[in-house]
C-alpha atoms as a PDB file:
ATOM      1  CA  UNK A   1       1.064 136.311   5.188  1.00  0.00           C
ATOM      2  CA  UNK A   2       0.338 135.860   8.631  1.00  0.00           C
ATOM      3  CA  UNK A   3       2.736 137.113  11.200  1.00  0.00           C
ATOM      4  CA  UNK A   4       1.561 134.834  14.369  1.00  0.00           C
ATOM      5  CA  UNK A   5       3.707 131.344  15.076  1.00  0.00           C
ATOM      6  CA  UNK A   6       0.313 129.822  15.556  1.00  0.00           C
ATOM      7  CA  UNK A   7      -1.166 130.945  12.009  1.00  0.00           C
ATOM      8  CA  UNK A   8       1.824 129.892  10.442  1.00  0.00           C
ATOM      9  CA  UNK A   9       1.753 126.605  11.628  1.00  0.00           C
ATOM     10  CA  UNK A  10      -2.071 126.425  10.750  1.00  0.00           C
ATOM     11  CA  UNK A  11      -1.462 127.388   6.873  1.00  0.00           C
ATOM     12  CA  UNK A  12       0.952 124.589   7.215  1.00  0.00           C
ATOM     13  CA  UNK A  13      -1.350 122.306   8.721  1.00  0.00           C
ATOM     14  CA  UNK A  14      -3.850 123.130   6.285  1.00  0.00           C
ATOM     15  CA  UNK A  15      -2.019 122.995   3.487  1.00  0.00           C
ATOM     16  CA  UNK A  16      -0.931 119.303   4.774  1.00  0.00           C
ATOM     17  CA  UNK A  17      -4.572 118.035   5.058  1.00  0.00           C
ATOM     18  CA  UNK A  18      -5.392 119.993   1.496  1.00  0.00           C
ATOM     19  CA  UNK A  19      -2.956 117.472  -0.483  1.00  0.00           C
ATOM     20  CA  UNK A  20      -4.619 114.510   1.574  1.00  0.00           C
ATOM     21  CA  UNK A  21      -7.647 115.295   0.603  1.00  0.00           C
ATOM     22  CA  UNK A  22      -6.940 115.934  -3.114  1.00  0.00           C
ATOM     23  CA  UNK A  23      -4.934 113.037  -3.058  1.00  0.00           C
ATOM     24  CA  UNK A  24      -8.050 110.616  -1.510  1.00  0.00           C
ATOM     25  CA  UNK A  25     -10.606 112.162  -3.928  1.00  0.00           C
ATOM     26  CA  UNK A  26      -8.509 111.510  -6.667  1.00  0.00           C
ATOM     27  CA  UNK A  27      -8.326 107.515  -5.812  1.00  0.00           C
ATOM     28  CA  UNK A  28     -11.782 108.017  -5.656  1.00  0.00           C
ATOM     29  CA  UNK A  29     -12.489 109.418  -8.975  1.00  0.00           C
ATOM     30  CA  UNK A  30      -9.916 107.024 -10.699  1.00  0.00           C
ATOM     31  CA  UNK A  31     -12.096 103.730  -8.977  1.00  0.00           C
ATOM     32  CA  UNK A  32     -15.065 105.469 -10.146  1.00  0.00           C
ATOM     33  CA  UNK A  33     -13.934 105.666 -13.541  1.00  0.00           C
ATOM     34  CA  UNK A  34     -12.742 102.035 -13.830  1.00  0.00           C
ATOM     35  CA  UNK A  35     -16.569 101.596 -12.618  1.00  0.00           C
ATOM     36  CA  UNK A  36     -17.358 103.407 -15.701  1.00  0.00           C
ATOM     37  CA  UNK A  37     -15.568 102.123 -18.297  1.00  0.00           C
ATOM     38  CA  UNK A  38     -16.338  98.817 -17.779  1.00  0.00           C
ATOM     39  CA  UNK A  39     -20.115  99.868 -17.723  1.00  0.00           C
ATOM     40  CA  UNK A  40     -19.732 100.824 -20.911  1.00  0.00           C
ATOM     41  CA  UNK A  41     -17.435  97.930 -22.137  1.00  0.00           C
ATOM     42  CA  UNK A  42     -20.744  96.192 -21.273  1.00  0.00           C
ATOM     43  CA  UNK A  43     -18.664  93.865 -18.557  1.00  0.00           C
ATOM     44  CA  UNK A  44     -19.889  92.668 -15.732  1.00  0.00           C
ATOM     45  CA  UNK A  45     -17.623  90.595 -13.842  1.00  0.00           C
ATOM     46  CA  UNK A  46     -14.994  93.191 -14.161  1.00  0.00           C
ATOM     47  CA  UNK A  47     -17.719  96.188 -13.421  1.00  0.00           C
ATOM     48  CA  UNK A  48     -18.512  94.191 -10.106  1.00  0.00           C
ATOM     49  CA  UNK A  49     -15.179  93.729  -8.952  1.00  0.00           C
ATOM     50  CA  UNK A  50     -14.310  97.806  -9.477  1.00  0.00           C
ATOM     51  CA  UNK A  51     -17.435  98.554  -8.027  1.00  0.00           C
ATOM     52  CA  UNK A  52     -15.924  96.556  -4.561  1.00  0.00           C
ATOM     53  CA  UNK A  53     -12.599  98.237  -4.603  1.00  0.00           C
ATOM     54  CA  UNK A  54     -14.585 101.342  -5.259  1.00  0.00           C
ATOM     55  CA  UNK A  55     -16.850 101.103  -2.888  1.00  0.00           C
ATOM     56  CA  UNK A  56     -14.291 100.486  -0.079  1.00  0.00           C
ATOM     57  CA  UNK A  57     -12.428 103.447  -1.402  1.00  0.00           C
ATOM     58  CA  UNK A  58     -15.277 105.888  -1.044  1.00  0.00           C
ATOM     59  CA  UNK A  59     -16.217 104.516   2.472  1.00  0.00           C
ATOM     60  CA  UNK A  60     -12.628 104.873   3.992  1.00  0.00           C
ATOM     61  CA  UNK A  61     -12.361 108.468   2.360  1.00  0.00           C
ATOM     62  CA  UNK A  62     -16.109 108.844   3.791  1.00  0.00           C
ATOM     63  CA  UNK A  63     -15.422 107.720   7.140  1.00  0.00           C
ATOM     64  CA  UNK A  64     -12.582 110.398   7.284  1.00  0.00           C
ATOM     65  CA  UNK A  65     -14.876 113.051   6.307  1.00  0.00           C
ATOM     66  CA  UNK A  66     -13.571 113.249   2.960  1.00  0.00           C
ATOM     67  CA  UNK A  67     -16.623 113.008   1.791  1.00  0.00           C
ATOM     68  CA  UNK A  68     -19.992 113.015   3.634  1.00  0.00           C
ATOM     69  CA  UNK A  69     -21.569 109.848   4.263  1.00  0.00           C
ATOM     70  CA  UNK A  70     -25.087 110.467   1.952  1.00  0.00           C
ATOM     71  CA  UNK A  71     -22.661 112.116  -0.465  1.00  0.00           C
ATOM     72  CA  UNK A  72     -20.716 108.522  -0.330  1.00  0.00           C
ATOM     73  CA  UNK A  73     -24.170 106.035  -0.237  1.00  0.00           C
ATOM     74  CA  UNK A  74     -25.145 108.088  -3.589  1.00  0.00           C
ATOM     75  CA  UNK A  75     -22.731 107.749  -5.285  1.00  0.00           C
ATOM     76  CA  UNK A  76     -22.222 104.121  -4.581  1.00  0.00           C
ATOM     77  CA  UNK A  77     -25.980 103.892  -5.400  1.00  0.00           C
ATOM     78  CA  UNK A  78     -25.821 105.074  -8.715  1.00  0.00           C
ATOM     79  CA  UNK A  79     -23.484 103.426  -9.895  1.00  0.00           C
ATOM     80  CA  UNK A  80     -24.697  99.504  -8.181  1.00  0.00           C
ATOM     81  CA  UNK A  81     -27.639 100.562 -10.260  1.00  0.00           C
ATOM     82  CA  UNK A  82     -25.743 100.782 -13.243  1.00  0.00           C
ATOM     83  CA  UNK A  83     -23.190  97.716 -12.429  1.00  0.00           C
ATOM     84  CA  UNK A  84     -27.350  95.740 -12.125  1.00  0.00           C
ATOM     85  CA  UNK A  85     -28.383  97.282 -15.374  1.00  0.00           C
ATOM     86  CA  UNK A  86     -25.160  95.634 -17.647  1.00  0.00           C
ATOM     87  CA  UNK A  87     -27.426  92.270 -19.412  1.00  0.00           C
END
């Protein structure tokens, strides 16, 4: 355990932004899934409307540097492509 005020406060500090960050990628994960399921439910409307929310969730998380920004586009790539494949 660190002994200096300073590194104290930084564990805290880092351990602050950790559970942010979990927390965002999470939300992420859980829009990405609703993207998913719907895919596979074969719906389209509904697979378009997640794939807004979920895109908006990625970009805020994204702009915070969450997640990096080509990680983000991919990611929303892939799965537009499958939202355009549903018949």
């Amino acid at each position: 355990m660190a002994n200096i005020k300073s590194a104290k406060k930084r564990i805290l500090v880092i351990n602050t932004k950790t559970e942010r960050n979990k927390a965002a990628k999470s939300k992420v994960k859980t829009f990405a899934k609703k993207v998913e399921a719907a895919i596979v439910a074969g719906d389209k409307a509904a697979a378009q409307e997640a794939l807004l929310s979920f895109t908006s969730e990625i970009n805020k998380a994204a702009s915070k540097g969450i997640y990096h920004k080509n990680t983000a586009s991919r990611k929303i790539s892939r799965l537009t492509k499958a939202v355009s494949a549903i018949a």
